[in-house]
N, C-alpha and C. Protein backbone atom coordinates (compact mmCIF):
# COMPACT_ATOMS: atom_id res chain seq x y z
N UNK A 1 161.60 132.12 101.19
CA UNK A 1 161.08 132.63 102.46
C UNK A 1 159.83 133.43 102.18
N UNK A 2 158.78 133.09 102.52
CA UNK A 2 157.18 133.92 102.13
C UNK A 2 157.17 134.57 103.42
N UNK A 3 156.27 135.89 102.72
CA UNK A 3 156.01 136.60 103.60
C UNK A 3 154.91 136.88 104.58
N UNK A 4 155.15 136.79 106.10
CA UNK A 4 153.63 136.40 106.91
C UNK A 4 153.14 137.29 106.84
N UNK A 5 151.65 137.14 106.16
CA UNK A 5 150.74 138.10 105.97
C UNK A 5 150.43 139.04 107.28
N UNK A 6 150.48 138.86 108.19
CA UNK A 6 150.11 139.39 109.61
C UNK A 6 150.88 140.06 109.78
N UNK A 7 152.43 140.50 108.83
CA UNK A 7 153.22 141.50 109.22
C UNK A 7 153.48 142.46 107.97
N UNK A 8 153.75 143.69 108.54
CA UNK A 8 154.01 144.56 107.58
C UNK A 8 154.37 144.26 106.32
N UNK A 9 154.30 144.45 104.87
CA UNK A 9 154.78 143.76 103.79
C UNK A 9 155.91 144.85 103.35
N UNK A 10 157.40 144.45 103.56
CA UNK A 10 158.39 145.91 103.44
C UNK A 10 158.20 146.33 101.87
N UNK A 11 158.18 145.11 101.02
CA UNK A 11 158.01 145.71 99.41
C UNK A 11 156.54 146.43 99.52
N UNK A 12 155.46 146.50 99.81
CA UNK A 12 154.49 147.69 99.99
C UNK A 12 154.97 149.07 100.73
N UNK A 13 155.49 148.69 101.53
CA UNK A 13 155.98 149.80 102.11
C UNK A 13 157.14 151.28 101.53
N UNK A 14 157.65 149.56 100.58
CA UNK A 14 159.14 150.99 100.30
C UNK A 14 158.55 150.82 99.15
N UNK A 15 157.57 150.56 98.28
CA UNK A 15 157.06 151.33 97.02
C UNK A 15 156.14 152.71 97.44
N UNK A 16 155.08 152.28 98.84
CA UNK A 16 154.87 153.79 98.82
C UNK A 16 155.82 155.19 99.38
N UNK A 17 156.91 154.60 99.69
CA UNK A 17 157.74 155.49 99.99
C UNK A 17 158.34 156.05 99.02
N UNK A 18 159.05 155.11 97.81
CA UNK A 18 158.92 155.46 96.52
C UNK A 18 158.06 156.24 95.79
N UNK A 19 157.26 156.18 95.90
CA UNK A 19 155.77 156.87 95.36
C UNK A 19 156.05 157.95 95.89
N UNK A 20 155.79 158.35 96.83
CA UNK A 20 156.30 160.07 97.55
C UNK A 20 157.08 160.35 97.38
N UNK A 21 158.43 160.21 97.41
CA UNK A 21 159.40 160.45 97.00
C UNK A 21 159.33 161.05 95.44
N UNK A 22 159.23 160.67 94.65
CA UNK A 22 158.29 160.60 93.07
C UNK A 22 157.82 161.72 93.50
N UNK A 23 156.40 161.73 93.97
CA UNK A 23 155.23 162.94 93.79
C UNK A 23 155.64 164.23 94.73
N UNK A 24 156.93 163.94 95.89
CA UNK A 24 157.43 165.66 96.46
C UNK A 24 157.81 166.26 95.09
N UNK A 25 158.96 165.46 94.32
CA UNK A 25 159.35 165.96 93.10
C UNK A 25 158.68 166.52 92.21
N UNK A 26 157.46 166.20 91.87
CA UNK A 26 156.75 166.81 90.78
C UNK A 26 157.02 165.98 89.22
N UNK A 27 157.47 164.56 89.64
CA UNK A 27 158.11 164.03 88.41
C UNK A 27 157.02 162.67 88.08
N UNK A 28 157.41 162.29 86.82
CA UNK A 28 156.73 161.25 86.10
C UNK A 28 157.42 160.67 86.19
N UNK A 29 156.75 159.30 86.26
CA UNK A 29 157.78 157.78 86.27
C UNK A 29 158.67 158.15 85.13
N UNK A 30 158.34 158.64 83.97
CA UNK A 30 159.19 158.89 82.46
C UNK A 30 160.51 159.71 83.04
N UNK A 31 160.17 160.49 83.93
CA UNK A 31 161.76 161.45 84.31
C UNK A 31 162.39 160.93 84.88
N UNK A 32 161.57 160.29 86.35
CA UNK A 32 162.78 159.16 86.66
C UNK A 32 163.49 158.34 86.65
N UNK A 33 162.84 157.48 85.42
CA UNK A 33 163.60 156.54 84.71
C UNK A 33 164.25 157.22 84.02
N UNK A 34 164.62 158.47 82.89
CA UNK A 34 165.63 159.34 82.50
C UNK A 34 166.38 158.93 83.53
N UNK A 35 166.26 159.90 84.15
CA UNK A 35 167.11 160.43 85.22
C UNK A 35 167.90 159.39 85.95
N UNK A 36 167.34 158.39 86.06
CA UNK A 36 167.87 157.35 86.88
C UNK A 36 168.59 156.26 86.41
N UNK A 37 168.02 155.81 84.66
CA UNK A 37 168.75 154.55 83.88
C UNK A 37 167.56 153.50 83.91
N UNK A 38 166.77 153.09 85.04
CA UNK A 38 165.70 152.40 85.27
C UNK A 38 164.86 152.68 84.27
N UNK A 39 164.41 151.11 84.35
CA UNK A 39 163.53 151.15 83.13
C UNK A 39 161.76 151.95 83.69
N UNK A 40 160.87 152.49 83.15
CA UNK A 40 159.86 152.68 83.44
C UNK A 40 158.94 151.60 84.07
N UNK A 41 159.05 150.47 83.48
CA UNK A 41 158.35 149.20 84.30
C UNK A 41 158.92 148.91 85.15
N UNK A 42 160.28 149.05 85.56
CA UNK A 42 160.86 148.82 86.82
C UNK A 42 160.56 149.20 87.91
N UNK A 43 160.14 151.06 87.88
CA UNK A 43 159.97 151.99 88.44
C UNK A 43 158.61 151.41 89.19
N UNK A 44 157.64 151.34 87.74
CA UNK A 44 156.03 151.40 88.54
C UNK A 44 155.96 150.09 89.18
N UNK A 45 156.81 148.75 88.56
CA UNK A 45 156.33 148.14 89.59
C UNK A 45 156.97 147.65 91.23
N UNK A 46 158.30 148.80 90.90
CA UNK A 46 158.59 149.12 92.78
C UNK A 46 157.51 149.65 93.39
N UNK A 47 157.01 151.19 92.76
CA UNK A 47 156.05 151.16 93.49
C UNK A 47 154.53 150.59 93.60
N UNK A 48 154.81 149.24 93.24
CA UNK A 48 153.05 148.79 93.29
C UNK A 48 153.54 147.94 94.04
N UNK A 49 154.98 147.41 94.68
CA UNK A 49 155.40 146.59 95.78
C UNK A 49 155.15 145.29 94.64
N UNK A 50 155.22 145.29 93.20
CA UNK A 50 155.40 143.62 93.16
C UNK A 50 156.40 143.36 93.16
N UNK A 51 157.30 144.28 92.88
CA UNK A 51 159.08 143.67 92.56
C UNK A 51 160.08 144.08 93.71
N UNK A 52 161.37 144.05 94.43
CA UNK A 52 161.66 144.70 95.27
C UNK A 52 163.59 144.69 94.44
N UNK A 53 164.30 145.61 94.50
CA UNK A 53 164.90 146.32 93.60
C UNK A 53 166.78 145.74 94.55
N UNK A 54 167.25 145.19 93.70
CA UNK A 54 168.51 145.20 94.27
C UNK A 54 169.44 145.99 94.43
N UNK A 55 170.55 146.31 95.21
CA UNK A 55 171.57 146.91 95.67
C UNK A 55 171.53 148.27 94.61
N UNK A 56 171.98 147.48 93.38
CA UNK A 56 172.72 148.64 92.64
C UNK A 56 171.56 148.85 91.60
N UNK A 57 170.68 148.81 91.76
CA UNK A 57 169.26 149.48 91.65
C UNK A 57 168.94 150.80 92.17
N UNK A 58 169.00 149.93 93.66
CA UNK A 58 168.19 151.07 94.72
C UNK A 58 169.18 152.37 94.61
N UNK A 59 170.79 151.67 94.00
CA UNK A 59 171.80 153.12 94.22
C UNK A 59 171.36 153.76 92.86
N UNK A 60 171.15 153.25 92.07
CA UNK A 60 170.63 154.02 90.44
C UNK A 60 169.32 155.32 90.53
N UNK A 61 168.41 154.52 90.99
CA UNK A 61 167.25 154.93 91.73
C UNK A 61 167.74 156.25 92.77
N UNK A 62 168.34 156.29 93.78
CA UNK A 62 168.66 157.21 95.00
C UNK A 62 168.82 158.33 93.97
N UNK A 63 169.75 157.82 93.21
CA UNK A 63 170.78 158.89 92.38
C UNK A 63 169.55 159.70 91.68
N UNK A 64 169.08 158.93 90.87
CA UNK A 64 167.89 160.11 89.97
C UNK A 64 166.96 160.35 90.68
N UNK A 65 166.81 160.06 91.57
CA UNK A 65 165.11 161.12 92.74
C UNK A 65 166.64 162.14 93.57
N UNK A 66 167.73 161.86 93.34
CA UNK A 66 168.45 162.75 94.19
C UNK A 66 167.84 162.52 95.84
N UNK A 67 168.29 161.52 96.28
CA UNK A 67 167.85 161.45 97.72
C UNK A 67 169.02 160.20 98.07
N UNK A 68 169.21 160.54 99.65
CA UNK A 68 170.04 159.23 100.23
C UNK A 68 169.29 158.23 100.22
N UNK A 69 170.37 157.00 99.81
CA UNK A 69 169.50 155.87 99.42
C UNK A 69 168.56 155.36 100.70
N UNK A 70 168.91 155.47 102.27
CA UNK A 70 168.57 155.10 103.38
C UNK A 70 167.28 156.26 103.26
N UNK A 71 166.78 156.84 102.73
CA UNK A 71 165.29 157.46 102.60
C UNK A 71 164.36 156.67 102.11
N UNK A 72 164.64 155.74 101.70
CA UNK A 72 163.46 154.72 100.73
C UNK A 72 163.43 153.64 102.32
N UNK A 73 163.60 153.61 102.87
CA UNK A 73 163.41 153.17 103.91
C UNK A 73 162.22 154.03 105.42
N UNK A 74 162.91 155.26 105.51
CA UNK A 74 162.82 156.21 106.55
C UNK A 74 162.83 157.24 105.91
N UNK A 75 161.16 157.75 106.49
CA UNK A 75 160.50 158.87 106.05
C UNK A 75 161.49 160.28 106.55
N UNK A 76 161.65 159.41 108.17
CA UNK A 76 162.69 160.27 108.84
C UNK A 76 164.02 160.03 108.86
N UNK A 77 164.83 161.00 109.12
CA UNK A 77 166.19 160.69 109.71
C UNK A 77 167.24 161.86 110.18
N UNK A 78 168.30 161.09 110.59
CA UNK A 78 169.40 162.45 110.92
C UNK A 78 170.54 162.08 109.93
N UNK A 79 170.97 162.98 109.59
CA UNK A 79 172.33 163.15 108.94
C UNK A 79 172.98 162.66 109.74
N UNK A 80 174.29 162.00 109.42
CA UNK A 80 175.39 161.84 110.05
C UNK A 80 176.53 162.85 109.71
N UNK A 81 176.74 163.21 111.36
CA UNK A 81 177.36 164.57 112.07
C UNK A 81 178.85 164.02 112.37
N UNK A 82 179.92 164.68 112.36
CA UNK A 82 180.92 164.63 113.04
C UNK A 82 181.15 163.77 114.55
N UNK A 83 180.98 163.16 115.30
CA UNK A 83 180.81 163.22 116.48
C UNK A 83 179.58 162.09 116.47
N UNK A 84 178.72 161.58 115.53
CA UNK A 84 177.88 160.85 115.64
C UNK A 84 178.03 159.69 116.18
N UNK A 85 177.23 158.80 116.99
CA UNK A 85 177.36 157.49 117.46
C UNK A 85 176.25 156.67 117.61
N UNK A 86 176.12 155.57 117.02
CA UNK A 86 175.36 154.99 116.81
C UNK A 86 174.95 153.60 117.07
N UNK A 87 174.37 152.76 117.38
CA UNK A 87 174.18 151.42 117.97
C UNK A 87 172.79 150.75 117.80
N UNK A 88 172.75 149.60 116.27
CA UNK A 88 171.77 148.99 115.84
C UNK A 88 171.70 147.78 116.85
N UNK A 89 170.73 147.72 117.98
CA UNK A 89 170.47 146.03 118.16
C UNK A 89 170.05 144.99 117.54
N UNK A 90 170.09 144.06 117.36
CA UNK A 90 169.74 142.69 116.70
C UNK A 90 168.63 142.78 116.37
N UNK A 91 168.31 142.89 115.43
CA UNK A 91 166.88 142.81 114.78
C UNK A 91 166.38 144.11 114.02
N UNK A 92 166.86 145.36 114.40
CA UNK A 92 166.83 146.89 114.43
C UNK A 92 167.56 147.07 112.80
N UNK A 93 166.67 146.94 111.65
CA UNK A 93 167.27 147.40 110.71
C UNK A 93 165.36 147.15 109.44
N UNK A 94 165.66 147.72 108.29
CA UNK A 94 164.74 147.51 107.67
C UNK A 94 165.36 146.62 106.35
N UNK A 95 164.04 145.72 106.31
CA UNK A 95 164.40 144.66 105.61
C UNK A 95 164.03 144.81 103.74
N UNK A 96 164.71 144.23 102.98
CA UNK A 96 164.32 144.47 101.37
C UNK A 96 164.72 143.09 100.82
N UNK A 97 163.93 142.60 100.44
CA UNK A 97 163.71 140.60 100.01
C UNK A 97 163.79 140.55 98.35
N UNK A 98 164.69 140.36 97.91
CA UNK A 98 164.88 140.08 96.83
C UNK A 98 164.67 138.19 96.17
N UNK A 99 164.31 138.02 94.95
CA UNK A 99 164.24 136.71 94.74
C UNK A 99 165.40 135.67 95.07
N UNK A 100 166.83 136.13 95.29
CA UNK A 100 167.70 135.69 95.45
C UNK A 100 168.63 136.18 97.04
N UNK A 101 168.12 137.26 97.19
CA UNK A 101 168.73 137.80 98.70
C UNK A 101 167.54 138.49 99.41
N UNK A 102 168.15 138.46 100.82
CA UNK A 102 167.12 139.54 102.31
C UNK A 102 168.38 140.36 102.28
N UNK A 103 167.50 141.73 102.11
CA UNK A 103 168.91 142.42 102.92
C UNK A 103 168.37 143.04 104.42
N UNK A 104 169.11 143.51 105.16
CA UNK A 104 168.61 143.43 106.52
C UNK A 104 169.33 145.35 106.12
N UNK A 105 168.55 146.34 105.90
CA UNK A 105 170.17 147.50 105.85
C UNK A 105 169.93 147.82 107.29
N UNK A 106 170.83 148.12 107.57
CA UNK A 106 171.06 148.76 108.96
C UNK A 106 171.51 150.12 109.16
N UNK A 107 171.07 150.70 109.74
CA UNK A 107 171.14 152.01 110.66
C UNK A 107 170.05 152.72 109.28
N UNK A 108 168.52 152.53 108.87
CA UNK A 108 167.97 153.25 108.23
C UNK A 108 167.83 154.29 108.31
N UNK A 109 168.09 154.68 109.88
CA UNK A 109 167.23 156.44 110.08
C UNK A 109 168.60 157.12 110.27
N UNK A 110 169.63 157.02 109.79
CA UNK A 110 170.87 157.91 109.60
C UNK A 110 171.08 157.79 108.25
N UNK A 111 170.86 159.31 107.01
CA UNK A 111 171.42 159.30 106.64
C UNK A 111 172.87 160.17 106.17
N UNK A 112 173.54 159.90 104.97
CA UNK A 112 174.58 160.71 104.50
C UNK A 112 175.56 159.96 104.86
N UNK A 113 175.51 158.47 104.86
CA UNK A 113 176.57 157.70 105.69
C UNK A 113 177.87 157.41 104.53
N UNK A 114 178.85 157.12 104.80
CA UNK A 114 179.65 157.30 103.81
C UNK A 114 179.86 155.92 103.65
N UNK A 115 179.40 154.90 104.37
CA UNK A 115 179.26 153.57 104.14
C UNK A 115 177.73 152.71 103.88
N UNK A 116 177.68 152.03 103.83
CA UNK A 116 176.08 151.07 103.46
C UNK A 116 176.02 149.94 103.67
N UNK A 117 176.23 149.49 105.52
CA UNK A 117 176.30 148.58 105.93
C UNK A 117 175.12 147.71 105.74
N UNK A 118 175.21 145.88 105.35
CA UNK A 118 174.38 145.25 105.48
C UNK A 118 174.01 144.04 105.68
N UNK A 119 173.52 143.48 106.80
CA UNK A 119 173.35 141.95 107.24
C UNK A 119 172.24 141.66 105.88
N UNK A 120 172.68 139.96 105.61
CA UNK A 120 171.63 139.23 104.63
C UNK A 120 171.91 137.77 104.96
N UNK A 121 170.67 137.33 104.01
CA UNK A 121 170.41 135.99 103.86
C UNK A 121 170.59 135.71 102.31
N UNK A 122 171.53 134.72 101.86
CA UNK A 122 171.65 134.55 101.08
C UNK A 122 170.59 132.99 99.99
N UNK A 123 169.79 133.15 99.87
CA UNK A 123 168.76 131.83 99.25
C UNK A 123 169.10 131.47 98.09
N UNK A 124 170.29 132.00 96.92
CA UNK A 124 170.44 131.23 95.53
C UNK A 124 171.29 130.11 95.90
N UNK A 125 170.92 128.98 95.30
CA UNK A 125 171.86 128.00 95.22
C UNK A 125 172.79 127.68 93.60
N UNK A 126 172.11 128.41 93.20
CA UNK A 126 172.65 128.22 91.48
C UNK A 126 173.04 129.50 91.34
N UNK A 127 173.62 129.41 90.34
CA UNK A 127 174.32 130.62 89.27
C UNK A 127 173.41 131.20 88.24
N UNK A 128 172.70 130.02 87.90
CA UNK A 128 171.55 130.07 86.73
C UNK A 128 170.42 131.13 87.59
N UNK A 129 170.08 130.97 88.96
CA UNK A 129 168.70 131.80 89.20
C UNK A 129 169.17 133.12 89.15
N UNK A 130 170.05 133.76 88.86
CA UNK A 130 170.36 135.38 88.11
C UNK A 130 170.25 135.25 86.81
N UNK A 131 169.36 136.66 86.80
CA UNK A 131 169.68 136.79 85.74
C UNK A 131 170.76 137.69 85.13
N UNK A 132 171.52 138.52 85.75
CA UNK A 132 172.84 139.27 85.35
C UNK A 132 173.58 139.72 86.56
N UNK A 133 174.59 140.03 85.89
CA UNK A 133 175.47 141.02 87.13
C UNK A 133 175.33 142.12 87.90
N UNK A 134 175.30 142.05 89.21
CA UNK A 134 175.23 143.43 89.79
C UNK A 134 176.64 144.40 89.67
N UNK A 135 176.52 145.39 89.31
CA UNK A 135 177.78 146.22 89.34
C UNK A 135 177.17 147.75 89.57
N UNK A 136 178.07 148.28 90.35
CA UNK A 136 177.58 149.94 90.51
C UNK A 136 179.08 149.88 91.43
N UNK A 137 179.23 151.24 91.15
CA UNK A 137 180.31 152.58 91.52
C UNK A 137 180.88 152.21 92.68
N UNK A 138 182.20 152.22 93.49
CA UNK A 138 182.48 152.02 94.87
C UNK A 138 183.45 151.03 94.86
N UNK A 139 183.51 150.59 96.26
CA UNK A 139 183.70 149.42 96.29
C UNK A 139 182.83 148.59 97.22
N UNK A 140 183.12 146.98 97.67
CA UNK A 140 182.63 146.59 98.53
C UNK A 140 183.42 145.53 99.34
N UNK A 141 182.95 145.16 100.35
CA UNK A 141 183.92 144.08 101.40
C UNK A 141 182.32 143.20 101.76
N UNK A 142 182.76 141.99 101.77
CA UNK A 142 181.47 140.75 102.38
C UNK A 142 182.78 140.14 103.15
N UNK A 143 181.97 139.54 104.35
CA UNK A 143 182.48 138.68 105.06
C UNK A 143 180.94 137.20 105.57
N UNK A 144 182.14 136.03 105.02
CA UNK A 144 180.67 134.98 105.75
C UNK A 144 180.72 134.69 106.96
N UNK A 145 179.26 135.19 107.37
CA UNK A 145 179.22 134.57 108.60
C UNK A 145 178.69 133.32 109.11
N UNK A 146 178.00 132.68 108.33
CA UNK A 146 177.35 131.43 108.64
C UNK A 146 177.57 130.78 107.27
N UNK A 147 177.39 129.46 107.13
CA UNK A 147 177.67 128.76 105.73
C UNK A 147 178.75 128.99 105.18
N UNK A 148 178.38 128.81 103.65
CA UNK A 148 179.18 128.81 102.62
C UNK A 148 178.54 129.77 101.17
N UNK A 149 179.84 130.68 100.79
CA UNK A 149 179.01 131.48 99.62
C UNK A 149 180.22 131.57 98.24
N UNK A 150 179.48 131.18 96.84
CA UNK A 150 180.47 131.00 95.90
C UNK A 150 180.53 132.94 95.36
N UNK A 151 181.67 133.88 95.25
CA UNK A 151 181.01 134.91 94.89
C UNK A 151 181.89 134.47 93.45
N UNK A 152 181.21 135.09 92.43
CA UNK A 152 180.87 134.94 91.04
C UNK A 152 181.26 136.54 90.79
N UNK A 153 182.27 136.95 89.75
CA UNK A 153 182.78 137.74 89.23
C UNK A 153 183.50 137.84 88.35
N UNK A 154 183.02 139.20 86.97
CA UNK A 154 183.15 138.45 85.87
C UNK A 154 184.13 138.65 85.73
N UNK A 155 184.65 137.64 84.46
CA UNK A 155 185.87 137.70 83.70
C UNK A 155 186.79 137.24 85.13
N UNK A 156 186.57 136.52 86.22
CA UNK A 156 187.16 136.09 86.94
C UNK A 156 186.86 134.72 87.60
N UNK A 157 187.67 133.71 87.74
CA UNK A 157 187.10 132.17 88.49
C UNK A 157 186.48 132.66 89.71
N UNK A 158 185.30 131.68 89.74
CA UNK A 158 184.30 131.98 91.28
C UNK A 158 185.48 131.35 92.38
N UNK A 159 184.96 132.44 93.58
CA UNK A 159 185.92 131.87 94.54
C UNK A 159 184.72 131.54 95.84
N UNK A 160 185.15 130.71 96.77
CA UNK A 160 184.35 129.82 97.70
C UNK A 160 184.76 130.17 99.16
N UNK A 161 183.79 131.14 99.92
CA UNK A 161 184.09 131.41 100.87
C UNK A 161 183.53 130.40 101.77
N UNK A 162 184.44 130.40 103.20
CA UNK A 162 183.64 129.79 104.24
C UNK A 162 183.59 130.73 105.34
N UNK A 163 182.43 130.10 106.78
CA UNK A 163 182.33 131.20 107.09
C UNK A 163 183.68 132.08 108.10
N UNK A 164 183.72 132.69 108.29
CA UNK A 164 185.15 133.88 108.26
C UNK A 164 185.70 134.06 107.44
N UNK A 165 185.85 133.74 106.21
CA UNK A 165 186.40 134.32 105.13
C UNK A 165 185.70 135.64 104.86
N UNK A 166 186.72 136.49 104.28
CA UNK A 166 186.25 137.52 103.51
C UNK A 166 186.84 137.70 102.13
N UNK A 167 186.36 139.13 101.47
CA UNK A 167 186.78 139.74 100.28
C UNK A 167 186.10 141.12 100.18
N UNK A 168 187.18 141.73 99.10
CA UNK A 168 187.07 143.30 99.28
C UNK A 168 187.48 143.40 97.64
N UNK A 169 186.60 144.02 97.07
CA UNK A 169 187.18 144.64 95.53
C UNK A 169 186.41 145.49 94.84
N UNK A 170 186.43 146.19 93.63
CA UNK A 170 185.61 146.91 93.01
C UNK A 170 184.30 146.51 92.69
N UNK A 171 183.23 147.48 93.16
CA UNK A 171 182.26 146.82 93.07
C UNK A 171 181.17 147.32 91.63
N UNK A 172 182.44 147.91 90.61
CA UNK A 172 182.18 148.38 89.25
C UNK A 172 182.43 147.06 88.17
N UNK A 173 183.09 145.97 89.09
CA UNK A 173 183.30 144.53 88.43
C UNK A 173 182.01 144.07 88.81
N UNK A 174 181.22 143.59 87.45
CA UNK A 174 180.00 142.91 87.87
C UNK A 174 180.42 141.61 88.48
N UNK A 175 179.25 141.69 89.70
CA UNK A 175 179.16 140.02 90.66
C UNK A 175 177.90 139.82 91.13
N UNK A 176 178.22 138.45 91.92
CA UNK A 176 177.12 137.76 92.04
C UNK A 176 177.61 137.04 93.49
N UNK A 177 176.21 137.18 94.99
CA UNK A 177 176.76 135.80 95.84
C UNK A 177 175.86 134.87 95.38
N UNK A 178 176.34 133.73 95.94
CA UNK A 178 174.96 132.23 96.15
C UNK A 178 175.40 131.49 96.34
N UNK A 179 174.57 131.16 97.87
CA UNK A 179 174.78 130.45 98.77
C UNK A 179 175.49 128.81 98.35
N UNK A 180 176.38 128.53 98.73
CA UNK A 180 176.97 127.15 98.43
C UNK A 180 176.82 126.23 99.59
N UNK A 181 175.58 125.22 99.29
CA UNK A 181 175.54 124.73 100.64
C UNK A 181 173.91 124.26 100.24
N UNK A 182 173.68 123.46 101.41
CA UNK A 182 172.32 123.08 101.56
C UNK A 182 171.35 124.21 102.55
N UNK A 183 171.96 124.77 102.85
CA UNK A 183 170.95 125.76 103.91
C UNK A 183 171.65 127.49 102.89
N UNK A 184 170.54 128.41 103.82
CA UNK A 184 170.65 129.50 103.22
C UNK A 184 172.06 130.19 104.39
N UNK A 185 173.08 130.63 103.74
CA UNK A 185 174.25 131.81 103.97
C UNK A 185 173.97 132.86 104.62
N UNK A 186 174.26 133.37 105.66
CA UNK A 186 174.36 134.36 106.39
C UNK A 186 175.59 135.19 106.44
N UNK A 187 175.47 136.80 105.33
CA UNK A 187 176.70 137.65 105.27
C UNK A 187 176.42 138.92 106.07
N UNK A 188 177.77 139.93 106.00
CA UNK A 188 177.98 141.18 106.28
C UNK A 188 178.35 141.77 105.00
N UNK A 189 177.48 142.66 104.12
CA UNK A 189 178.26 143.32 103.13
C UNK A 189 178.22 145.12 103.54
N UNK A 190 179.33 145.53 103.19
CA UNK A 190 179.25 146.81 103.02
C UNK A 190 179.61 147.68 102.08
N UNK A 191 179.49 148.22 101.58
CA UNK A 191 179.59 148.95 100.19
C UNK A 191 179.89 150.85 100.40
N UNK A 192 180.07 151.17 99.57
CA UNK A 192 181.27 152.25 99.93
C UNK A 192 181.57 153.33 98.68
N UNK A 193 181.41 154.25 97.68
CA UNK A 193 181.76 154.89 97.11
C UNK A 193 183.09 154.98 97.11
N UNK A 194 183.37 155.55 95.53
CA UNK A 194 184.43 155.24 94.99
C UNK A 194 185.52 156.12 96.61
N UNK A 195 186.75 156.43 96.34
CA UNK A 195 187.83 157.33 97.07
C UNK A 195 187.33 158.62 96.34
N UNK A 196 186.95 159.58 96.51
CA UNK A 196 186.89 160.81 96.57
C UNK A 196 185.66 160.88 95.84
N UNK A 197 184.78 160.01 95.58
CA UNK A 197 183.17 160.15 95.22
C UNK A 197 182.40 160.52 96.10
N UNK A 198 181.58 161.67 96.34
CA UNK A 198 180.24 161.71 97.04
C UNK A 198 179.33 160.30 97.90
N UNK A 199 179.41 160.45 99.18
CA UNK A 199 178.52 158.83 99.19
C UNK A 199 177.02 159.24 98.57
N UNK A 200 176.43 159.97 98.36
CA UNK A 200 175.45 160.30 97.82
C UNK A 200 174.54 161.60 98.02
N UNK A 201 173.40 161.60 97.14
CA UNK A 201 172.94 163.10 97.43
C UNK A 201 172.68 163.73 99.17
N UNK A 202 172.95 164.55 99.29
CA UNK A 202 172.45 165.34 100.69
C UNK A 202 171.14 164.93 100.95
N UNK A 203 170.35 164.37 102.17
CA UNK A 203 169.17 164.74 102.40
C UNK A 203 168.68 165.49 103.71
N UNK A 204 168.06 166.54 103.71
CA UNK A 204 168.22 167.11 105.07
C UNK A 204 166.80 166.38 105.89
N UNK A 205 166.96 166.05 106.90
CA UNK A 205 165.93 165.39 107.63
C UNK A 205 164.49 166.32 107.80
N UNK A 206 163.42 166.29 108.25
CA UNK A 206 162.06 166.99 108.17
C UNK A 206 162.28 167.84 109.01
């Protein structure tokens, strides 16, 4: 899926958001990659917008700038309050395009959410176009909504969803979706910190 030049480019966008984020701190790409596990070339080239950073990236990343991960999105936002209520319409989310997935995240300008809801498009058809496992802290639940998706998890047989199927498991077991099918997969994933883990750092809104 290329991106139409005539519209915003989100990997420019959330590298310079990255970038600030970086320079409020007072830090060098060298600390944040400390701090974070990321490699230094990873770092600079999020923010030069050539690369755009998957799931358990962007959570590696949140963690060492110490910020909710829904800030690399939204300059602004509100905490989520007791009592909060909220309602994304169709289309109403910010987008992050990976070589193998779109993620659509939704509800960007709330953060402190104790969940990390997210519509995608799934474009791998092989196993081979990864190059490794995603795994980070939590858990997660996908459900398909359109197509067909093989999820790939290690040290475990791939299992073959269709669409209404779901699954829910640790998401410290490295995995993998891709799309099974001739067209690209349409999911719901949500992801979730461990039972009594922090969903992530505090950020207080401007």
């Amino acid at each position: 899926m290329e991106h139409d030049p005539s519209e915003p480019n989100p990997r420019v966008d959330f590298g310079r958001r990255l970038r600030q984020l970086r320079a409020d701190r007072g830090w060098t790409l060298a600390e944040v990659a400390d701090r974070s596990g990321l490699a230094i070339s990873t770092i600079s080239k999020a923010e030069r917008g050539v690369i755009s950073l998957t799931y358990d990236r962007l959570a590696q990343l949140a963690k060492g700038l110490e910020v909710d991960l829904a800030a690399f999105f939204n300059a602004e936002g509100q905490c989520f309050e007791p009592g909060s209520f909220a309602v994304a319409r169709k289309g109403e989310f910010k987008r992050q395009e990976t070589q193998n997935y779109v993620y659509e995240m939704l509800f960007p300008d709330m953060w402190n959410k104790a969940m990390t809801p997210m519509m995608g498009s799934l474009k791998a058809r092989e196993f081979v176009d990864f190059e490794d496992f995603v795994r980070h802290p939590g858990q997660e639940f996908l459900v398909v909504l359109e197509g067909a998706v093989t999820v790939f998890a290690e040290g475990r047989v791939p299992v073959r969803l269709t669409a209404g199927d779901s699954i829910y498991f640790d998401s410290a077991i490295g995995h993998l979706y891709a799309s099974d099918g001739d067209r690209d997969a349409r999911i719901l994933v949500v992801c979730a910190p461990a039972p009594g883990a922090p969903a992530g750092p505090g950020v207080e809104g401007p």
